[in-house]
Protein backbone atom coordinates (compact mmCIF):
# COMPACT_ATOMS: atom_id res chain seq x y z
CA UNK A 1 0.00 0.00 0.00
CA UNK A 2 2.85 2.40 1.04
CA UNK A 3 4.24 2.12 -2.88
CA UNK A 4 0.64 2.96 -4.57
CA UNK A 5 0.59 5.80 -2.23
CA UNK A 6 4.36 6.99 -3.10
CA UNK A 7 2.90 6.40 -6.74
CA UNK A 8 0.13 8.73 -6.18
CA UNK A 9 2.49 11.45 -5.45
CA UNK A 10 4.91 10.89 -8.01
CA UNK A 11 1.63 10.97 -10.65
CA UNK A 12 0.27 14.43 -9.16
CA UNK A 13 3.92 15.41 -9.37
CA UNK A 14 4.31 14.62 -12.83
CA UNK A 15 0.67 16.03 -13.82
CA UNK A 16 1.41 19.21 -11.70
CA UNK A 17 5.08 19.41 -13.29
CA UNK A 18 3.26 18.76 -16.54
CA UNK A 19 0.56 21.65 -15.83
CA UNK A 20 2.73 24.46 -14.80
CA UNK A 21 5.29 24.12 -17.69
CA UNK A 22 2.35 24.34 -19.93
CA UNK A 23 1.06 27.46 -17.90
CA UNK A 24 4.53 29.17 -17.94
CA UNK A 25 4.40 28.58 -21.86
CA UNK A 26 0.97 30.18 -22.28
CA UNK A 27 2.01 33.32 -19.97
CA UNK A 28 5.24 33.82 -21.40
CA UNK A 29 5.82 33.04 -24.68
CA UNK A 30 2.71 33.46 -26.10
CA UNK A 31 3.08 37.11 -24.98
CA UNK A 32 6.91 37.43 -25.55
CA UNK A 33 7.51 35.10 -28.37
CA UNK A 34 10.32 31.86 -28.34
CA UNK A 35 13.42 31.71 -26.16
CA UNK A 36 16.58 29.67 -27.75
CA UNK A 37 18.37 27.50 -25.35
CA UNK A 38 20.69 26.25 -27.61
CA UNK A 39 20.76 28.21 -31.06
CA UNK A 40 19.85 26.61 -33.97
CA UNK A 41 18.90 23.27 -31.74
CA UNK A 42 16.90 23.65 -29.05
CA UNK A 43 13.95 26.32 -28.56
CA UNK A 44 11.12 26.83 -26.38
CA UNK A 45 8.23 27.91 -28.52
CA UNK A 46 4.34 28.20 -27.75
CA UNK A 47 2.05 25.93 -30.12
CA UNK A 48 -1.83 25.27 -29.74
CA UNK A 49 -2.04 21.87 -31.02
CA UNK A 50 -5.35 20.87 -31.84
CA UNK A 51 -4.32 17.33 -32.79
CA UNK A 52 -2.80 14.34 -30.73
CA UNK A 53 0.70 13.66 -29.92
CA UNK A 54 3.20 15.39 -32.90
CA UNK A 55 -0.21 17.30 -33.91
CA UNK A 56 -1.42 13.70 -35.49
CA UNK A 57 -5.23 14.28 -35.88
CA UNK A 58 -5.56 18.14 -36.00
CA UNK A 59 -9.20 19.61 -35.37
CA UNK A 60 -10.10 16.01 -34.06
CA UNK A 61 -10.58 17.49 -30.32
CA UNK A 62 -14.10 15.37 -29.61
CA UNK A 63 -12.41 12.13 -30.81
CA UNK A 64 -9.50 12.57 -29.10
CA UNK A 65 -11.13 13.53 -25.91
CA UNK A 66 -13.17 10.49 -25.97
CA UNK A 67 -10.37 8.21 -26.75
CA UNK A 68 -8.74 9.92 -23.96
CA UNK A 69 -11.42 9.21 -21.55
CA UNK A 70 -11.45 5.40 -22.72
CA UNK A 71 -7.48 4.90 -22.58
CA UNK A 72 -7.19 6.80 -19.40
CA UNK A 73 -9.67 4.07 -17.60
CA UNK A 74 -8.44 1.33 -19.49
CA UNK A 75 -4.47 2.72 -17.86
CA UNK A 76 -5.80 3.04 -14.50
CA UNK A 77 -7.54 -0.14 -14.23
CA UNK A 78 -4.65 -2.06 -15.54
CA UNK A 79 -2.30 -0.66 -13.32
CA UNK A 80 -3.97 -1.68 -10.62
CA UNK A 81 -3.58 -5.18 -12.19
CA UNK A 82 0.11 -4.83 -12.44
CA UNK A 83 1.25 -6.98 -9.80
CA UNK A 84 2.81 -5.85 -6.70
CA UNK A 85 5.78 -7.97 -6.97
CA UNK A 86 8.89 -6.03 -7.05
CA UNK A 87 10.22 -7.65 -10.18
CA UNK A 88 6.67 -5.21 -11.65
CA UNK A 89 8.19 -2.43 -10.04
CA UNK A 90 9.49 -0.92 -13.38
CA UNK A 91 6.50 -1.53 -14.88
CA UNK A 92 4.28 0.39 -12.31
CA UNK A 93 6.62 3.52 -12.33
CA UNK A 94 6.36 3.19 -16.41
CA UNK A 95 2.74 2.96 -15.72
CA UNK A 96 2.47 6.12 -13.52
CA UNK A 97 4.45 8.35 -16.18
CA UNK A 98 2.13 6.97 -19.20
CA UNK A 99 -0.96 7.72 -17.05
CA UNK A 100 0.02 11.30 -15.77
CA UNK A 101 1.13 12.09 -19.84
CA UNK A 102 -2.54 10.81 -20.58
CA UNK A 103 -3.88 13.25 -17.83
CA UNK A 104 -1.96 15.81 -18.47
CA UNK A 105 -3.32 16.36 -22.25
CA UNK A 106 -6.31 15.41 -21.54
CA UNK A 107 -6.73 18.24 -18.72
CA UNK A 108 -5.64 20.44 -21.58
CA UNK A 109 -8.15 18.92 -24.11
CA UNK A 110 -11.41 19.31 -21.54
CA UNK A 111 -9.93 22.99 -20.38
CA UNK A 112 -8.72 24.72 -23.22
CA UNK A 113 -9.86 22.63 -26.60
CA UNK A 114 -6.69 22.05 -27.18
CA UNK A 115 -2.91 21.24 -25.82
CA UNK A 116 0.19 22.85 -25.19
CA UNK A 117 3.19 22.64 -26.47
CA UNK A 118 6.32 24.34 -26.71
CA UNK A 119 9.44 22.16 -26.83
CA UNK A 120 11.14 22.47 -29.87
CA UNK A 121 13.85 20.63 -31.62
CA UNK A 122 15.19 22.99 -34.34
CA UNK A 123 17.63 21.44 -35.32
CA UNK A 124 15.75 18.32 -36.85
CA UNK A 125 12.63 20.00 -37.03
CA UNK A 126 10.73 17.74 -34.68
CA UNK A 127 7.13 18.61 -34.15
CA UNK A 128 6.57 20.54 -31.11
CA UNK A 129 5.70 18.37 -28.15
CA UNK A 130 5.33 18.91 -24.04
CA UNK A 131 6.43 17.61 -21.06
CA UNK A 132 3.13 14.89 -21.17
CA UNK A 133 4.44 13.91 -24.42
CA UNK A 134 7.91 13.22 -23.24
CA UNK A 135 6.73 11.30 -19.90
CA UNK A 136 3.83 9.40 -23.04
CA UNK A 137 7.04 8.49 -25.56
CA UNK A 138 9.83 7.98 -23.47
CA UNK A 139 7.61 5.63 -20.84
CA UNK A 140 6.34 3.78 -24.10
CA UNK A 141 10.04 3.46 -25.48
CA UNK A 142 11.02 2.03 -21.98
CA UNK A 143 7.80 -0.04 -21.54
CA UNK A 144 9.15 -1.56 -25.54
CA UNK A 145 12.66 -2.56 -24.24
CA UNK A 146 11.51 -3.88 -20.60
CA UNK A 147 9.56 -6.29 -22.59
CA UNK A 148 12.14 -7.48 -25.02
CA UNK A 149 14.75 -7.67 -23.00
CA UNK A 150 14.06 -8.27 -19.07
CA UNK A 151 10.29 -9.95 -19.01
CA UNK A 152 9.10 -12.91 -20.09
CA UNK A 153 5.78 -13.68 -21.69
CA UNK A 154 4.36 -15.50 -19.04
CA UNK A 155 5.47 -11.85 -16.77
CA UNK A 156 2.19 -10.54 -18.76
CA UNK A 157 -0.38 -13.37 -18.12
CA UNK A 158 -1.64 -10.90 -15.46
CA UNK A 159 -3.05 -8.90 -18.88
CA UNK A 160 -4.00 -11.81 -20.39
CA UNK A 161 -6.23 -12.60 -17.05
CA UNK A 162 -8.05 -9.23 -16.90
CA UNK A 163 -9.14 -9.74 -20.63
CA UNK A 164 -10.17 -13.49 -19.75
CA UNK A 165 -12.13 -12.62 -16.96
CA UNK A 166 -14.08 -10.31 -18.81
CA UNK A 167 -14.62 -12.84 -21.61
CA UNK A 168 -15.86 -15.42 -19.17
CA UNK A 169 -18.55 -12.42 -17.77
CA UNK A 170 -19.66 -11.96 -21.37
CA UNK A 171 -19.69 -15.65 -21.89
CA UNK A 172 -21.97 -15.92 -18.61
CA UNK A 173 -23.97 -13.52 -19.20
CA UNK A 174 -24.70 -14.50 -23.13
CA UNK A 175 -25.47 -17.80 -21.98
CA UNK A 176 -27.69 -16.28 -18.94
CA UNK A 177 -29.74 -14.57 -22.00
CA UNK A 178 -29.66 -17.87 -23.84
CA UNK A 179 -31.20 -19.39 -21.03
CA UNK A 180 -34.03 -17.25 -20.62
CA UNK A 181 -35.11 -17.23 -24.07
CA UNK A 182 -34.86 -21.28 -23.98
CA UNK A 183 -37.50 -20.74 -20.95
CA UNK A 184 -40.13 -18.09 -22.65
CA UNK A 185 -39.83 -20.43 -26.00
CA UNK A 186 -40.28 -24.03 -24.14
C-alpha cells in the first residue's frame, strides 16, 4: 500500500510538473515570443495543437477527448492489475508516467480545446511536443525494451487474465440470455 501511495504522489507530481510548464508557456511566450536554449537546436516555442501527440489528428478534439477518456480508464484499471511484486516495479513507475502524460493532455483537451506545447527541436525540425508527451514516448520506449529484453511472456499473463475474466462475464452472461429465451420459447 505504502508504494501505490508513493505512486500517487509521483503521478500528481508529474501532472502538476506537466501543468505548470504548460502554464509558464501560455504566460510567457505566447506574450513574448520563443526563447533559444541552444541556437539553432533547441527552442522553447508556444504551439496550440489541436491534434494528438506530434499534432497527429488536427481539429479532431471530440475524438480525441473520448479516446482519452477510454485509454485513461483502461491505464488506470490495468495498473492496478500490475502486480505488486517487485520484479513489476518498473513496470508500475512506467505505468504512472504513461498515465500522468494521458492526464496531463487530456486536462488540456477538456480545459482549453486544445494542448500545449512548446518544446522544440530545431535542429531536426521535430514537431513541437510537451512535457506529457515526453513522460507518453519515453515511458512507451522504456515499456518496448523492458519487454524485449528483461520480461518474459508468461510476466504478462496478469493482462491476459483481466481480458479473460471479462470474456468469461460476457460468456456468462450470453449464456444467462440464452437461457431465458430457452424458458419463454419451451
Amino acid at each position: 500500500m505504502k508504494q501505490r501511495l508513493r505512486h500517487v504522489v509521483y503521478f500528481i507530481l508529474l501532472v502538476a510538473l506537466d501543468q505548470i510548464t504548460k502554464y509558464w508557456a501560455r504566460i510567457r511566450l505566447q506574450e513574448d515570443g520563443p526563447i533559444s536554449i541552444i541556437p539553432g537546436v533547441l527552442k522553447l516555442h508556444y504551439h496550440e495543437n489541436t491534434g494528438a501527440v506530434w499534432g497527429i489528428m488536427t481539429d479532431k478534439i471530440e475524438f480525441l477527448t473520448v479516446i482519452s477518456i477510454v485509454l485513461s480508464i483502461f491505464l488506470f484499471v490495468l495498473y492496478f492489475k500490475i502486480p505488486k511484486k517487485r520484479r513489476f516495479l518498473p513496470i508500475q513507475i512506467i505505468w504512472v508516467f504513461i498515465m500522468a502524460g494521458a492526464l496531463g493532455n487530456f486536462i488540456d483537451r477538456i480545459s482549453l480545446k486544445y494542448v500545449v506545447d512548446f518544446i522544440y527541436f530545431e535542429l531536426i525540425d521535430f514537431p513541437i511536443f510537451n512535457l506529457a508527451d515526453t513522460y507518453l514516448t519515453v515511458s512507451s520506449i522504456l515499456l518496448l525494451i523492458l519487454g524485449i529484453f528483461y520480461y518474459k511472456d508468461d510476466d504478462f499473463d496478469f493482462i491476459d487474465n483481466l481480458f479473460k475474466k471479462n470474456r468469461k462475464k460476457e460468456e456468462l452472461i450470453g449464456n444467462e440470455e440464452n437461457n431465458k429465451d430457452d424458458v419463454s420459447n419451451g
